[in-house]
N, C-alpha and C. Protein backbone atom coordinates (compact mmCIF):
# COMPACT_ATOMS: atom_id res chain seq x y z
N UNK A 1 -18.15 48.39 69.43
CA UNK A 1 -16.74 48.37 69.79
C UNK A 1 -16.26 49.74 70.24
N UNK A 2 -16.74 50.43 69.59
CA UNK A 2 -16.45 52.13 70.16
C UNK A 2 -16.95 52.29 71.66
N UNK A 3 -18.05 52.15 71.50
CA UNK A 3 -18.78 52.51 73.03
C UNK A 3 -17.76 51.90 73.80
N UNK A 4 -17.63 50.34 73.99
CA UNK A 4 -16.36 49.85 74.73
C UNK A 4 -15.04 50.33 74.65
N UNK A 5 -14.87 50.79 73.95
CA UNK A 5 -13.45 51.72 73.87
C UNK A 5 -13.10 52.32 74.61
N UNK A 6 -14.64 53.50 74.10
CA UNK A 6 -14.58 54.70 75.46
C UNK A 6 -14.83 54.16 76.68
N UNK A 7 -15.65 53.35 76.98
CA UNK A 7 -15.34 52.91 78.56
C UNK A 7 -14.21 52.24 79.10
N UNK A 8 -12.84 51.91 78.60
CA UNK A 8 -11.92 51.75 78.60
C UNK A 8 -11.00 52.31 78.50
N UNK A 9 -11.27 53.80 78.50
CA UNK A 9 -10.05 54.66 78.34
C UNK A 9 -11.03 55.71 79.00
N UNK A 10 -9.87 56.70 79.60
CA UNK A 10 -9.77 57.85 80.49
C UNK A 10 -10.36 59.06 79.17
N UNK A 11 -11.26 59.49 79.16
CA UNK A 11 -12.03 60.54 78.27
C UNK A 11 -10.93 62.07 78.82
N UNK A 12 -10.35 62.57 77.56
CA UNK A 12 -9.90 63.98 78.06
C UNK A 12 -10.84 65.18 78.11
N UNK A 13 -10.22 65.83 78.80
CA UNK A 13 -11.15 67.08 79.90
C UNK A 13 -11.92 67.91 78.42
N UNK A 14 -11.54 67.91 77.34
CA UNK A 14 -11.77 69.14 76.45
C UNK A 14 -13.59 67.96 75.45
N UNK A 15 -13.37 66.70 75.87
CA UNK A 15 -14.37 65.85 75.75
C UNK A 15 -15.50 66.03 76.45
N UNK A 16 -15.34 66.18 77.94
CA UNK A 16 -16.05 65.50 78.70
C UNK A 16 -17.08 66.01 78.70
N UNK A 17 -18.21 65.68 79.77
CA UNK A 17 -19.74 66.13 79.89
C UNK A 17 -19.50 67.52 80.30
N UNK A 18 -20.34 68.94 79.80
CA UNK A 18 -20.44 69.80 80.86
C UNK A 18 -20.72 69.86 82.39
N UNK A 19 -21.95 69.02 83.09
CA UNK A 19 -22.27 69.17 84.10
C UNK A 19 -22.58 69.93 84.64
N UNK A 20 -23.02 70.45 85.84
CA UNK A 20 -23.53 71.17 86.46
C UNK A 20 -23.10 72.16 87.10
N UNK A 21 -23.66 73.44 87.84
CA UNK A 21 -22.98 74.34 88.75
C UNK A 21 -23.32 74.19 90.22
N UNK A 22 -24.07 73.36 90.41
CA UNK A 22 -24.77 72.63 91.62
C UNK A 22 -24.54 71.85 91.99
N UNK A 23 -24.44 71.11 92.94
CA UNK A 23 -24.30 69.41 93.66
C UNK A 23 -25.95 68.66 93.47
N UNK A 24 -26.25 67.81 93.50
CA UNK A 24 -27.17 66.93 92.91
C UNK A 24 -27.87 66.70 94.62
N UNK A 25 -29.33 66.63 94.64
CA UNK A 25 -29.33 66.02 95.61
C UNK A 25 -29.12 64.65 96.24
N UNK A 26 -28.89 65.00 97.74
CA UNK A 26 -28.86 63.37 97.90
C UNK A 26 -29.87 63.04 99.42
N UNK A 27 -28.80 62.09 100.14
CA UNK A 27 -30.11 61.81 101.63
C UNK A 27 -29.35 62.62 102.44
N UNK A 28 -30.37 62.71 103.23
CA UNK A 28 -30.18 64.20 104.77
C UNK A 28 -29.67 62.97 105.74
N UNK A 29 -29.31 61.78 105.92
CA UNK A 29 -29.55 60.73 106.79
C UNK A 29 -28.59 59.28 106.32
N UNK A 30 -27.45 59.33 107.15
CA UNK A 30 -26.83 57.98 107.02
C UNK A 30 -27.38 56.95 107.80
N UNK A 31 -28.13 56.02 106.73
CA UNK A 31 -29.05 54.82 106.73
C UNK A 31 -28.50 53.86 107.69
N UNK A 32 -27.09 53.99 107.99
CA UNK A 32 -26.53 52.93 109.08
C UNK A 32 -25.89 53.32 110.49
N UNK A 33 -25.72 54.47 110.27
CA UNK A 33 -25.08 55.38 112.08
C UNK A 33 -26.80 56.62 112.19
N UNK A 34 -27.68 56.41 111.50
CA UNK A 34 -28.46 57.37 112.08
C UNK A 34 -28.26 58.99 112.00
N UNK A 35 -27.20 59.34 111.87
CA UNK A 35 -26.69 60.80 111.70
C UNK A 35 -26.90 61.39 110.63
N UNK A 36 -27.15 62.72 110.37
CA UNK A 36 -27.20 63.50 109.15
C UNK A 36 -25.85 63.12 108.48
N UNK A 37 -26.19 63.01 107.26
CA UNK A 37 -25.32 62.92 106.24
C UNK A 37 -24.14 63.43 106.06
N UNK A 38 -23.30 63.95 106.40
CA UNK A 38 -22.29 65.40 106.28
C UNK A 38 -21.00 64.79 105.77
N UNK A 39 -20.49 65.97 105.04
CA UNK A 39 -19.11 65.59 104.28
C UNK A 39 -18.38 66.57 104.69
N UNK A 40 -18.97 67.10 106.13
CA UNK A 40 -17.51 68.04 107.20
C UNK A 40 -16.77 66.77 107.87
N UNK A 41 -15.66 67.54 108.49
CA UNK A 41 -14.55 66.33 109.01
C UNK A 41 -14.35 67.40 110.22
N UNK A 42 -15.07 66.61 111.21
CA UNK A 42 -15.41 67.72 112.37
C UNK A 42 -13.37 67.27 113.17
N UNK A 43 -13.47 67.95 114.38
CA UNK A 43 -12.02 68.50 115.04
C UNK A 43 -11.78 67.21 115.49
N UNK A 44 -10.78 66.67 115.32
CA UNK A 44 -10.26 65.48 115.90
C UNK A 44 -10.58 64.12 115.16
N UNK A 45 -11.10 64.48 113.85
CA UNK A 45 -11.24 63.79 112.75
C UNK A 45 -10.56 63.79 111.53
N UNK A 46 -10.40 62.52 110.57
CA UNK A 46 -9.78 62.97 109.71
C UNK A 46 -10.04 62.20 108.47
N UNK A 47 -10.08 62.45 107.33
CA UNK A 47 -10.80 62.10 105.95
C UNK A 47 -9.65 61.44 105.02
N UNK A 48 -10.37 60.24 103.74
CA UNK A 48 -9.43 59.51 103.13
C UNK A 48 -10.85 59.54 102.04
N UNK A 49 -10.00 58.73 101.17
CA UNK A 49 -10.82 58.71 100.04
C UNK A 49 -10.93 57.20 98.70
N UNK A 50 -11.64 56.58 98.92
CA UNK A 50 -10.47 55.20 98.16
C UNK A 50 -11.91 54.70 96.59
N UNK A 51 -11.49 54.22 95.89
CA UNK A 51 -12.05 53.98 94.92
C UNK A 51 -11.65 52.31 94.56
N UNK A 52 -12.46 51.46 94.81
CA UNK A 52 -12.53 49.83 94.89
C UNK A 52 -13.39 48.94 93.66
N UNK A 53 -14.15 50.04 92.90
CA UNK A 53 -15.02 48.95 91.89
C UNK A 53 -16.76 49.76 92.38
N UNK A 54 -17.78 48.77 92.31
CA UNK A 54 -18.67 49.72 92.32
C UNK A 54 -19.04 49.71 93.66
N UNK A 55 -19.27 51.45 94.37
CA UNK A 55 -19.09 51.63 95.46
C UNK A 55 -20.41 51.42 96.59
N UNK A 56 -21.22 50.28 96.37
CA UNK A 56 -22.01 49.81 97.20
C UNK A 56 -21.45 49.17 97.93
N UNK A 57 -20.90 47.60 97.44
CA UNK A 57 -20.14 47.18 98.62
C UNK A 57 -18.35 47.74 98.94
N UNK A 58 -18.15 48.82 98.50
CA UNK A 58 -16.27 49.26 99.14
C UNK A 58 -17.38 49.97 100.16
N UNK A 59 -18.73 50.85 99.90
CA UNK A 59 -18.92 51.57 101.49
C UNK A 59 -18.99 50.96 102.53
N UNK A 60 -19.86 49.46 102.33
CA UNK A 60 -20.42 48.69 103.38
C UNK A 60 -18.63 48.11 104.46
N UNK A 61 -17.80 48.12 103.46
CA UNK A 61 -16.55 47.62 104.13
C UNK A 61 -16.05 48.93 105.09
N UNK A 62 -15.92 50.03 104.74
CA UNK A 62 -15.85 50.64 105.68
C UNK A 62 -16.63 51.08 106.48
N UNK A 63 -18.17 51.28 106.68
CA UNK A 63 -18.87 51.78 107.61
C UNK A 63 -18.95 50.55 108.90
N UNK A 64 -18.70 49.55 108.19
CA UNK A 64 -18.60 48.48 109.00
C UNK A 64 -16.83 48.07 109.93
N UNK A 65 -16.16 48.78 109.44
CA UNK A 65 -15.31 49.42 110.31
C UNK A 65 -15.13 50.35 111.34
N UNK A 66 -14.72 49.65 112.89
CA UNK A 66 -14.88 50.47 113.98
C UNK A 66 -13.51 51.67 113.76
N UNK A 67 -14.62 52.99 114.51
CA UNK A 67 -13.64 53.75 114.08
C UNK A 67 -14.21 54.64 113.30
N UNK A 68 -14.84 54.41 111.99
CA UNK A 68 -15.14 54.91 111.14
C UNK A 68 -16.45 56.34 111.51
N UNK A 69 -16.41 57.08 111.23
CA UNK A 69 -17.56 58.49 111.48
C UNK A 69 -18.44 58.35 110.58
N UNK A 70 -18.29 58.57 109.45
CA UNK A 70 -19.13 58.80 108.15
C UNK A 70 -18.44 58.14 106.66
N UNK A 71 -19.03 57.43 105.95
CA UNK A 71 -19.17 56.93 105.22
C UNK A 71 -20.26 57.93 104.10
N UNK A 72 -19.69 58.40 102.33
CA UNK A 72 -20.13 58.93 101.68
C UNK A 72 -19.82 58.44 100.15
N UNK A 73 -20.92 57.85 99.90
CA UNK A 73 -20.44 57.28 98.05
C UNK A 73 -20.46 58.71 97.21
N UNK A 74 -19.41 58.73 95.90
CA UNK A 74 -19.37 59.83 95.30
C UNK A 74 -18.85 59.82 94.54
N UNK A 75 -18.44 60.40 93.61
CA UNK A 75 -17.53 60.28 92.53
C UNK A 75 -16.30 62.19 92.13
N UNK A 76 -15.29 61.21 91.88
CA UNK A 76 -14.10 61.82 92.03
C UNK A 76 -13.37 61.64 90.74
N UNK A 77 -12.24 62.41 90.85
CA UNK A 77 -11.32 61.91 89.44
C UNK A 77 -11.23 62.37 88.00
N UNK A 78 -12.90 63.22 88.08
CA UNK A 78 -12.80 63.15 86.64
C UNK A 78 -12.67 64.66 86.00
N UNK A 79 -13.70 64.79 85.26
CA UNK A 79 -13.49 66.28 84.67
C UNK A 79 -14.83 66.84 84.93
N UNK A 80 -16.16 66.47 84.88
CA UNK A 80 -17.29 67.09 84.96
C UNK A 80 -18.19 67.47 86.29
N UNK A 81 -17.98 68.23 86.48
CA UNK A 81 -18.81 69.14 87.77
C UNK A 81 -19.70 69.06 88.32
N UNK A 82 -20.16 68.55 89.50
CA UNK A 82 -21.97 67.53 90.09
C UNK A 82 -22.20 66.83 88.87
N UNK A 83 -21.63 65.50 88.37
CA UNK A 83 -22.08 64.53 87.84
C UNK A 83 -23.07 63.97 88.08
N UNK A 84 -24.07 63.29 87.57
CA UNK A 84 -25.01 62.53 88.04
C UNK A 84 -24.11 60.75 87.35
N UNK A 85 -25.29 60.13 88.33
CA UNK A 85 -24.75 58.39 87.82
C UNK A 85 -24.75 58.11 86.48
N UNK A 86 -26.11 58.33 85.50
CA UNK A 86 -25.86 58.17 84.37
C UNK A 86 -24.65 58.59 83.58
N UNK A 87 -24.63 60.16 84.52
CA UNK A 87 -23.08 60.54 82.93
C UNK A 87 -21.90 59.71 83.37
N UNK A 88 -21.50 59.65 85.04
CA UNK A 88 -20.51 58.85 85.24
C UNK A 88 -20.11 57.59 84.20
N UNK A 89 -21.71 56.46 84.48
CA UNK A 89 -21.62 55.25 83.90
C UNK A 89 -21.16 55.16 81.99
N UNK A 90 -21.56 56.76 81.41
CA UNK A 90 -21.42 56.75 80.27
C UNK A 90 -20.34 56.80 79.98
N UNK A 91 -19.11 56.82 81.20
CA UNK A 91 -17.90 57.21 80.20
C UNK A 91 -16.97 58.52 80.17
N UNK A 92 -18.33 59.54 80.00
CA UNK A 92 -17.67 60.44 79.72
C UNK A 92 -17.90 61.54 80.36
N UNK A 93 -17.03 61.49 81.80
CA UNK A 93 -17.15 62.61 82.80
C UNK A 93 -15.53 62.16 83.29
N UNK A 94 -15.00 61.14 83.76
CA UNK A 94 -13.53 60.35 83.56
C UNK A 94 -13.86 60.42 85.35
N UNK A 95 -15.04 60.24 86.00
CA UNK A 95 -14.73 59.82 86.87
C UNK A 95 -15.29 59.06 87.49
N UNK A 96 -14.36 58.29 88.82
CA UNK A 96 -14.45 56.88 89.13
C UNK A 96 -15.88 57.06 90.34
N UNK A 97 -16.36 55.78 90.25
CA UNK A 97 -17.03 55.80 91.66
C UNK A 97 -16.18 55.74 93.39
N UNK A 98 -16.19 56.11 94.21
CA UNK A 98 -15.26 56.33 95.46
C UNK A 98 -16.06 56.35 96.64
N UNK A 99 -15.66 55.72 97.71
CA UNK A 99 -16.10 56.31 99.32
C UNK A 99 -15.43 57.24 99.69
N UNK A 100 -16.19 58.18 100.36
CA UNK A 100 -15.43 58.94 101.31
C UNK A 100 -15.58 58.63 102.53
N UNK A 101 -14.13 58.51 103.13
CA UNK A 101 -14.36 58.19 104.66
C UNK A 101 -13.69 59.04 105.60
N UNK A 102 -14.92 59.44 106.94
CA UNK A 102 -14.33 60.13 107.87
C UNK A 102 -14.28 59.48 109.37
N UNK A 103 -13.05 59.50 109.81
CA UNK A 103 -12.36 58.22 110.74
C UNK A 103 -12.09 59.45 112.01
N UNK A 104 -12.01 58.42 112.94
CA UNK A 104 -11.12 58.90 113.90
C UNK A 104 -10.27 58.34 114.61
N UNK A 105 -8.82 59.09 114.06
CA UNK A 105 -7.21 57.99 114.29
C UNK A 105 -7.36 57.50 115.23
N UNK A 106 -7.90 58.02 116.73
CA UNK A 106 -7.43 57.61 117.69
C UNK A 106 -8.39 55.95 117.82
N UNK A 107 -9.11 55.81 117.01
CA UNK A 107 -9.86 54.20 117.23
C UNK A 107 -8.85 53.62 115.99
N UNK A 108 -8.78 54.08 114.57
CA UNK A 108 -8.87 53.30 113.01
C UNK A 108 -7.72 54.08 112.82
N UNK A 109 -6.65 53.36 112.35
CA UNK A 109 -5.23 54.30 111.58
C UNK A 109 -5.81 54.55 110.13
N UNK A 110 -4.81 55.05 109.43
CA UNK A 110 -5.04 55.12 107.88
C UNK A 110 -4.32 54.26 107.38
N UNK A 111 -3.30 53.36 108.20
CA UNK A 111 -3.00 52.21 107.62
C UNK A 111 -3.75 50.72 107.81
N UNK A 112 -5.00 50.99 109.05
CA UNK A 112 -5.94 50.10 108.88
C UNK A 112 -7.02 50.43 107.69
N UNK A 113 -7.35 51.74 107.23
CA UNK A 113 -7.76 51.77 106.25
C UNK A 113 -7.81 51.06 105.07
N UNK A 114 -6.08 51.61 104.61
CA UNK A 114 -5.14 51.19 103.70
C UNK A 114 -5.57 49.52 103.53
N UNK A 115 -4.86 49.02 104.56
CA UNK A 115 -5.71 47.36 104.63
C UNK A 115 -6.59 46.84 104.32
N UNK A 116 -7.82 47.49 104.56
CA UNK A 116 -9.24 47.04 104.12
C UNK A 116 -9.08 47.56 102.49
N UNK A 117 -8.50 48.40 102.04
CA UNK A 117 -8.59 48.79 100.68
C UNK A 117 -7.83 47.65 99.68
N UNK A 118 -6.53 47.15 100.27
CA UNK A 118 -5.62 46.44 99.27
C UNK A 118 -6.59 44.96 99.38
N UNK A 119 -6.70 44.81 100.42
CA UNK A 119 -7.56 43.25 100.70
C UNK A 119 -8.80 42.96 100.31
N UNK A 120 -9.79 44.09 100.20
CA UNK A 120 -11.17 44.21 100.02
C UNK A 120 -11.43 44.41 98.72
N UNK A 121 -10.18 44.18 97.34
CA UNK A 121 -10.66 44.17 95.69
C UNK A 121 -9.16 43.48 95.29
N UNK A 122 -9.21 43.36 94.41
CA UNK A 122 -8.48 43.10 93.46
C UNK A 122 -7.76 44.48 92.39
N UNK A 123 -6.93 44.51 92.99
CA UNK A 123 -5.90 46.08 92.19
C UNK A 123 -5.09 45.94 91.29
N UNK A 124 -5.67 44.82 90.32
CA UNK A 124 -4.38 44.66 89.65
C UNK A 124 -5.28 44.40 87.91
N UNK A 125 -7.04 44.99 88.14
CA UNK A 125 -7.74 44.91 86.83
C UNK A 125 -8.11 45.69 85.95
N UNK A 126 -7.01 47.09 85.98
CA UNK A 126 -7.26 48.21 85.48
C UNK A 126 -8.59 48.63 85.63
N UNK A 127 -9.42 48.80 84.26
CA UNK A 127 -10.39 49.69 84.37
C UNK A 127 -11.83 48.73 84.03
N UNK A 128 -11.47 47.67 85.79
CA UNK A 128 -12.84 47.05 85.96
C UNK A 128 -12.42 46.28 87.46
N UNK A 129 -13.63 45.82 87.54
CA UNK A 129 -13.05 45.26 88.69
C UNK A 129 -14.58 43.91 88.95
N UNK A 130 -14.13 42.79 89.06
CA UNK A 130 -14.38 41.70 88.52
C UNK A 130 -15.55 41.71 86.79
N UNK A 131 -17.05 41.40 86.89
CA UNK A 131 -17.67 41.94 85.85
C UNK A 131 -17.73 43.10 85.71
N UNK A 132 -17.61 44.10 86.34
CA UNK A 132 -18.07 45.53 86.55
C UNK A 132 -16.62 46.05 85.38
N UNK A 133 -17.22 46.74 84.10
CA UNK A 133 -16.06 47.24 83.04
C UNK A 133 -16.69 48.71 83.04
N UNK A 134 -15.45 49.64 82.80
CA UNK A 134 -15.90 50.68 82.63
C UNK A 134 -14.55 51.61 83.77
N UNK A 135 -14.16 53.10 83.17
CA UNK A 135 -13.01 53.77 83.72
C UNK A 135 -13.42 54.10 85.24
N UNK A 136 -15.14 54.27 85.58
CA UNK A 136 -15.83 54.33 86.97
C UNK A 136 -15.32 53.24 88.20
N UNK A 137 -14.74 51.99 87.80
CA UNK A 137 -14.56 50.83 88.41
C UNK A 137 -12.77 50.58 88.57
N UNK A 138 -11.90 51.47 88.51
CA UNK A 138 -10.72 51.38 88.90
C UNK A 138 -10.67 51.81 90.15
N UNK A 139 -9.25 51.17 90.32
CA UNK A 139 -8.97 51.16 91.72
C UNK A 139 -8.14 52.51 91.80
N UNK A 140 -8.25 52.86 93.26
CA UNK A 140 -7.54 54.49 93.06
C UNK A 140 -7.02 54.62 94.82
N UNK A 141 -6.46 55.09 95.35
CA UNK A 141 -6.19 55.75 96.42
C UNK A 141 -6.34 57.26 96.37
N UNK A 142 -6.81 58.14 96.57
CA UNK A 142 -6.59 59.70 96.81
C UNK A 142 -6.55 60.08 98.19
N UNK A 143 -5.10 60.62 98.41
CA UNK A 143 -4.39 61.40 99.37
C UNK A 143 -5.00 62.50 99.89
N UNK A 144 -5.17 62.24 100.82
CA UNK A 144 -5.72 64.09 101.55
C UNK A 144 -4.24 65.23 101.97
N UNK A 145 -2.77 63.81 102.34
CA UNK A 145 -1.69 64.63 103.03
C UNK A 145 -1.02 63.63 102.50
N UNK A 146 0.59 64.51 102.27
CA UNK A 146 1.68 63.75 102.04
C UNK A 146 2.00 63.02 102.76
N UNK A 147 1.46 62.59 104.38
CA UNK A 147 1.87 61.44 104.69
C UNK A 147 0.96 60.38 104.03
N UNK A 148 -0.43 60.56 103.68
CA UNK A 148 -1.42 59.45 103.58
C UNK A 148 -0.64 59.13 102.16
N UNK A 149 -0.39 60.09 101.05
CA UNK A 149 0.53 59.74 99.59
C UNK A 149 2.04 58.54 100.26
N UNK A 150 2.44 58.99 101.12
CA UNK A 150 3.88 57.96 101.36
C UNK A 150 3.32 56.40 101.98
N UNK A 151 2.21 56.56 102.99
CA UNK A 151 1.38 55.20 103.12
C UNK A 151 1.41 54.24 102.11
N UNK A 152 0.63 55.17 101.31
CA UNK A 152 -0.36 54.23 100.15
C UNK A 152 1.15 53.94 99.34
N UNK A 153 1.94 54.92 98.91
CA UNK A 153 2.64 54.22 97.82
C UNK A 153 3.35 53.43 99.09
N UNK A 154 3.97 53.21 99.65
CA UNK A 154 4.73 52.48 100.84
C UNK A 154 4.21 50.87 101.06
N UNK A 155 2.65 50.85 101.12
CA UNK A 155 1.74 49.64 101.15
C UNK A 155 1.72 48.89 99.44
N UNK A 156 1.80 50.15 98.69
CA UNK A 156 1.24 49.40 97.30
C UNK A 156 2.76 48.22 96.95
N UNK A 157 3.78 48.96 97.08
CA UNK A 157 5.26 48.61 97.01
C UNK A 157 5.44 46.95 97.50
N UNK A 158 4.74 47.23 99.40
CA UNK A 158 5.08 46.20 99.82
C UNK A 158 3.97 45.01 99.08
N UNK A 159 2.89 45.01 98.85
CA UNK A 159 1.77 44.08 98.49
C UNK A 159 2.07 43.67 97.11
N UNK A 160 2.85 44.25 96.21
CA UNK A 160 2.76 43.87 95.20
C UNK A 160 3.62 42.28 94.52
N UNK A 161 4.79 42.03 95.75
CA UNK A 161 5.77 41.24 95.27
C UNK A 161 4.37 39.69 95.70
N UNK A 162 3.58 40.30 96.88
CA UNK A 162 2.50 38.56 97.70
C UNK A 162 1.63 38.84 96.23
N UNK A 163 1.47 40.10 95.45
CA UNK A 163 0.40 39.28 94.28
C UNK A 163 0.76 38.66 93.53
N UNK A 164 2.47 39.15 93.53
CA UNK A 164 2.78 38.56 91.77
C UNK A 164 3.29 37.04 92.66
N UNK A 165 3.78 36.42 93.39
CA UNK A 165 3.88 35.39 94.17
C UNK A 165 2.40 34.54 94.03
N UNK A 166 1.42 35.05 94.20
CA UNK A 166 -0.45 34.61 94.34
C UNK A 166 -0.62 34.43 93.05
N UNK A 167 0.57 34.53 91.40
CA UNK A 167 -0.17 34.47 90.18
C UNK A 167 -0.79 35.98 89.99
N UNK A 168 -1.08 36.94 90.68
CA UNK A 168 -1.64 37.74 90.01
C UNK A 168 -0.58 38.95 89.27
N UNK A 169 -1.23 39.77 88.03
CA UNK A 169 -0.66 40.41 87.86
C UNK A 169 -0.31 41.93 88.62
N UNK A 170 0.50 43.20 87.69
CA UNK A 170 0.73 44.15 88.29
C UNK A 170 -0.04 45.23 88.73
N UNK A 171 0.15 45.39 89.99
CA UNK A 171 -0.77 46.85 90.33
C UNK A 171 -1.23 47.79 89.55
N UNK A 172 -2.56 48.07 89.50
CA UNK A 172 -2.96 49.27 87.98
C UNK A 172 -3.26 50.06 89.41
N UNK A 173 -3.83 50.25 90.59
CA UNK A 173 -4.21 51.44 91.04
C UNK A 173 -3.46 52.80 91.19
N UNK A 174 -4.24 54.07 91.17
CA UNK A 174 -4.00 55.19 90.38
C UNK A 174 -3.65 55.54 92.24
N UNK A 175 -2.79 56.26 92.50
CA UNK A 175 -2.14 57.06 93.47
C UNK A 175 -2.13 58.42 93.55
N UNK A 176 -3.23 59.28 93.56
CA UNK A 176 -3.05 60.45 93.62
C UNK A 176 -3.61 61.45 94.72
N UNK A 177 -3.26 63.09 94.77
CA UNK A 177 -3.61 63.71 95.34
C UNK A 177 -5.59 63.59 95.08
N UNK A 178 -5.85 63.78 96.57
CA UNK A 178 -7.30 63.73 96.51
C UNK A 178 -8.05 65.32 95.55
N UNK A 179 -9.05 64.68 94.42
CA UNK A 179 -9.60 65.62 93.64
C UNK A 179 -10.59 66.30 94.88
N UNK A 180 -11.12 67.02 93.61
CA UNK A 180 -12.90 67.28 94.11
C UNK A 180 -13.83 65.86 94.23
N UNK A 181 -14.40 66.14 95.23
CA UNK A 181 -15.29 64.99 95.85
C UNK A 181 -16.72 65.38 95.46
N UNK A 182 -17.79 65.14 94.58
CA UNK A 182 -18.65 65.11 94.78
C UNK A 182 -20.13 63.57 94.45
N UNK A 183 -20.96 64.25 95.61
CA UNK A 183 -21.80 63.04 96.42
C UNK A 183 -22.24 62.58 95.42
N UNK A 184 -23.24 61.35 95.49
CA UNK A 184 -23.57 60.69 94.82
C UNK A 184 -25.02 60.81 95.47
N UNK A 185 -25.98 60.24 94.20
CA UNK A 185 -27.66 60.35 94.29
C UNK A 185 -28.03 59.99 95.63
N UNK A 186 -29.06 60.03 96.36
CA UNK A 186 -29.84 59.50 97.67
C UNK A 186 -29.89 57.78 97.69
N UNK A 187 -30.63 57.77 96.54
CA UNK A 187 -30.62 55.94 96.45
C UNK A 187 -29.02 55.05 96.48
N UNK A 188 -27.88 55.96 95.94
CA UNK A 188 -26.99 55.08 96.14
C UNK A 188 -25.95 54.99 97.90
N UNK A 189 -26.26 56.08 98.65
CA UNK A 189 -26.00 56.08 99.64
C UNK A 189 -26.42 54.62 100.62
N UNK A 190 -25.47 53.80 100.99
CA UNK A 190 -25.80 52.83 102.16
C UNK A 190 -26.41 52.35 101.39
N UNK A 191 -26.16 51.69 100.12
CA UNK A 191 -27.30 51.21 99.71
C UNK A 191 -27.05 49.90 99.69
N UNK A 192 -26.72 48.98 100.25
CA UNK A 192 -26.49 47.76 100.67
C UNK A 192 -27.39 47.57 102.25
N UNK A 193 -27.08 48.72 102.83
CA UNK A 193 -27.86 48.94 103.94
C UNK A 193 -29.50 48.65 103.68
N UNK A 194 -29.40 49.70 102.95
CA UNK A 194 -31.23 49.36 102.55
C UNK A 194 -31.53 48.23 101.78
N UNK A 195 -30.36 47.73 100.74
CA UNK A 195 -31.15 46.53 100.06
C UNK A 195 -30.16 45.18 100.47
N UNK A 196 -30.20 44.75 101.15
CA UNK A 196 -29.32 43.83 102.22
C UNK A 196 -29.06 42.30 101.06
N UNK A 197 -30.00 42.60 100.27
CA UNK A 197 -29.40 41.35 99.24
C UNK A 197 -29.13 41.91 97.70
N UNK A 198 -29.08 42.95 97.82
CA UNK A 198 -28.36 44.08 96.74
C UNK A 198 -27.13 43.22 95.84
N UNK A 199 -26.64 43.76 94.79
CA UNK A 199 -25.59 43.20 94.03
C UNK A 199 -24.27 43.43 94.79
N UNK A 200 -23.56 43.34 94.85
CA UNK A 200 -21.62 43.44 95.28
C UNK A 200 -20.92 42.70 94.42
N UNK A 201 -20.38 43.94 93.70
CA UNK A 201 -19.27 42.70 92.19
C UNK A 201 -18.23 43.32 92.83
N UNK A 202 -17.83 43.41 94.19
CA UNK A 202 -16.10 43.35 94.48
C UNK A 202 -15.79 42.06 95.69
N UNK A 203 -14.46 41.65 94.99
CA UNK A 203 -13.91 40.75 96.26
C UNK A 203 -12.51 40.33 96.26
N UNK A 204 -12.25 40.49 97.18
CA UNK A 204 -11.09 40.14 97.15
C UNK A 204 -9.73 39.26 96.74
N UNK A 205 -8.78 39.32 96.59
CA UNK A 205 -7.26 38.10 95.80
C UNK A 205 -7.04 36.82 96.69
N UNK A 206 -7.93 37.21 98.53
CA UNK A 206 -7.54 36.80 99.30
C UNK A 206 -5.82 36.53 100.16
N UNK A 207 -5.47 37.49 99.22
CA UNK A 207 -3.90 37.93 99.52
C UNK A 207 -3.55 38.93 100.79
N UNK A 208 -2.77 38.62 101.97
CA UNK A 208 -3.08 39.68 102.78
C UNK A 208 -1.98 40.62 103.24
N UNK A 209 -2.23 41.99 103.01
CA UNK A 209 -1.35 43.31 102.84
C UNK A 209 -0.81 43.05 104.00
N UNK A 210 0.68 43.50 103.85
CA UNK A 210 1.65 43.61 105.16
C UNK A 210 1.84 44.58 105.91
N UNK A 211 0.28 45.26 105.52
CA UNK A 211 1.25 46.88 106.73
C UNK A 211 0.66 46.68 108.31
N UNK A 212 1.44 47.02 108.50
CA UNK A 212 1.81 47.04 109.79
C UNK A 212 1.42 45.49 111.00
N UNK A 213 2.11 44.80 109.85
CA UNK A 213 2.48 43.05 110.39
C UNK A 213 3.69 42.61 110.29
N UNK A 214 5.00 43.72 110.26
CA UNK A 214 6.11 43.38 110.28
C UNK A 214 6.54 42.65 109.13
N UNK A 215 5.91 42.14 108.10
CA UNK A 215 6.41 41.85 106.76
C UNK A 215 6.80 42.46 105.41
C-alpha cells in the first residue's frame, strides 16, 4: 500500500533521487524522419512540450503529424537530474514521461498541437492514464511562451464543459511553465516505430476540442 501511495503522489524535492551530472545516453538517429536526433530548435522553428500517459504512443501521434521536425521522448517535471527510466518509474524523481516537439508554424499551429493533445488521452485521470498508474503518466502541458501558457489554459477552459457533458469528470492536467527537458534511453526513442506492435495504453474520450472550430 505504501509503494502505491508513493506512486500516487508528487515525491518532494528534499526526497527525491540524486541523479546524475550527465545526460544518459541515447540514439544519434530519429528511427522515423532519418535525421540525427537533436533537441536544437533550428531558425524558423519552434518547440512545445506535452505529457499524455506513457510516451510511446503520445510520440507516434505527433511525429505522425505534418509539420512536425523532431519528435523526442523524455522526462520533465520533476526534481532529479539525467534520470534514467527505472528511477522515473520508481516514483521518486516526480517526473512525468513527455514528448518534445519541434514544429514548424508555418505547416502545424500550436493550436493544432494543442488538439492532438486534448483528443489523443483522456485528461481528466490524474496520476494515470488508462492502466498505466503512477505520477510519470499525468497529463501536463508545458509552455515554452506566454502565448503557448494562454492557448493551453484558453483550450483546457473551452474542452472542459464537452467532457463534463460526455459524463466525464474534471480536468487534472498540470499547466505549467516548461521545466528542464531531459532525453530519454535509446530504446525508448520511436519506439513504436521499431516495435510496430509494441504496447500503447493511451486513447482517447473521443470528445472533440474546439479550438479553432468556432465553438
Amino acid at each position: 500500500m505504501l509503494f502505491q501511495r508513493q506512486k500516487s503522489e508528487l515525491i518532494a524535492k528534499d526526497a527525491a533521487l540524486p541523479g546524475r551530472d550527465t545526460p544518459i545516453s541515447t540514439a544519434e538517429t530519429h528511427h522515423v524522419f532519418g535525421t540525427p536526433l537533436s533537441n536544437d530548435v533550428p531558425e524558423d522553428m519552434e518547440e512545445a512540450m506535452f505529457g499524455m500517459g506513457c510516451f510511446w504512443g503520445v510520440e507516434r501521434m505527433f511525429w505522425q503529424t505534418p509539420g512536425v521536425h523532431m519528435t523526442l521522448v523524455g522526462y520533465a517535471g520533476g526534481h532529479t537530474p539525467n534520470p534514467t527510466y527505472d528511477e522515473v518509474c520508481s516514483g521518486r524523481t516526480g517526473h512525468n514521461e513527455v514528448v518534445r516537439v519541434i514544429y514548424d508554424p508555418s505547416v502545424v499551429t500550436y493550436d493544432d498541437l494543442l488538439r492532438v493533445f486534448w483528443e489523443g488521452h483522456d485528461p481528466t485521470q490524474g496520476m494515470r492514464q488508462g492502466n498505466d498508474r503512477g505520477t510519470q503518466y499525468r497529463s501536463g502541458i508545458y509552455a515554452y511562451s506566454n502565448a503557448q501558457m494562454q492557448a493551453a489554459k484558453a483550450a483546457s477552459e473551452a474542452f472542459a464543459p464537452r467532457l463534463r457533458d460526455a459524463g466525464y469528470g474534471e480536468i487534472t492536467t498540470e499547466i505549467v511553465d516548461a521545466p528542464a527537458f531531459y532525453v530519454a534511453e535509446e530504446y525508448h526513442q520511436q519506439y513504436l516505430s521499431k516495435n510496430p506492435r509494441g504496447y500503447c495504453g493511451i486513447g482517447g474520450t473521443g470528445v472533440t476540442c474546439p479550438i479553432g472550430v468556432g465553438a
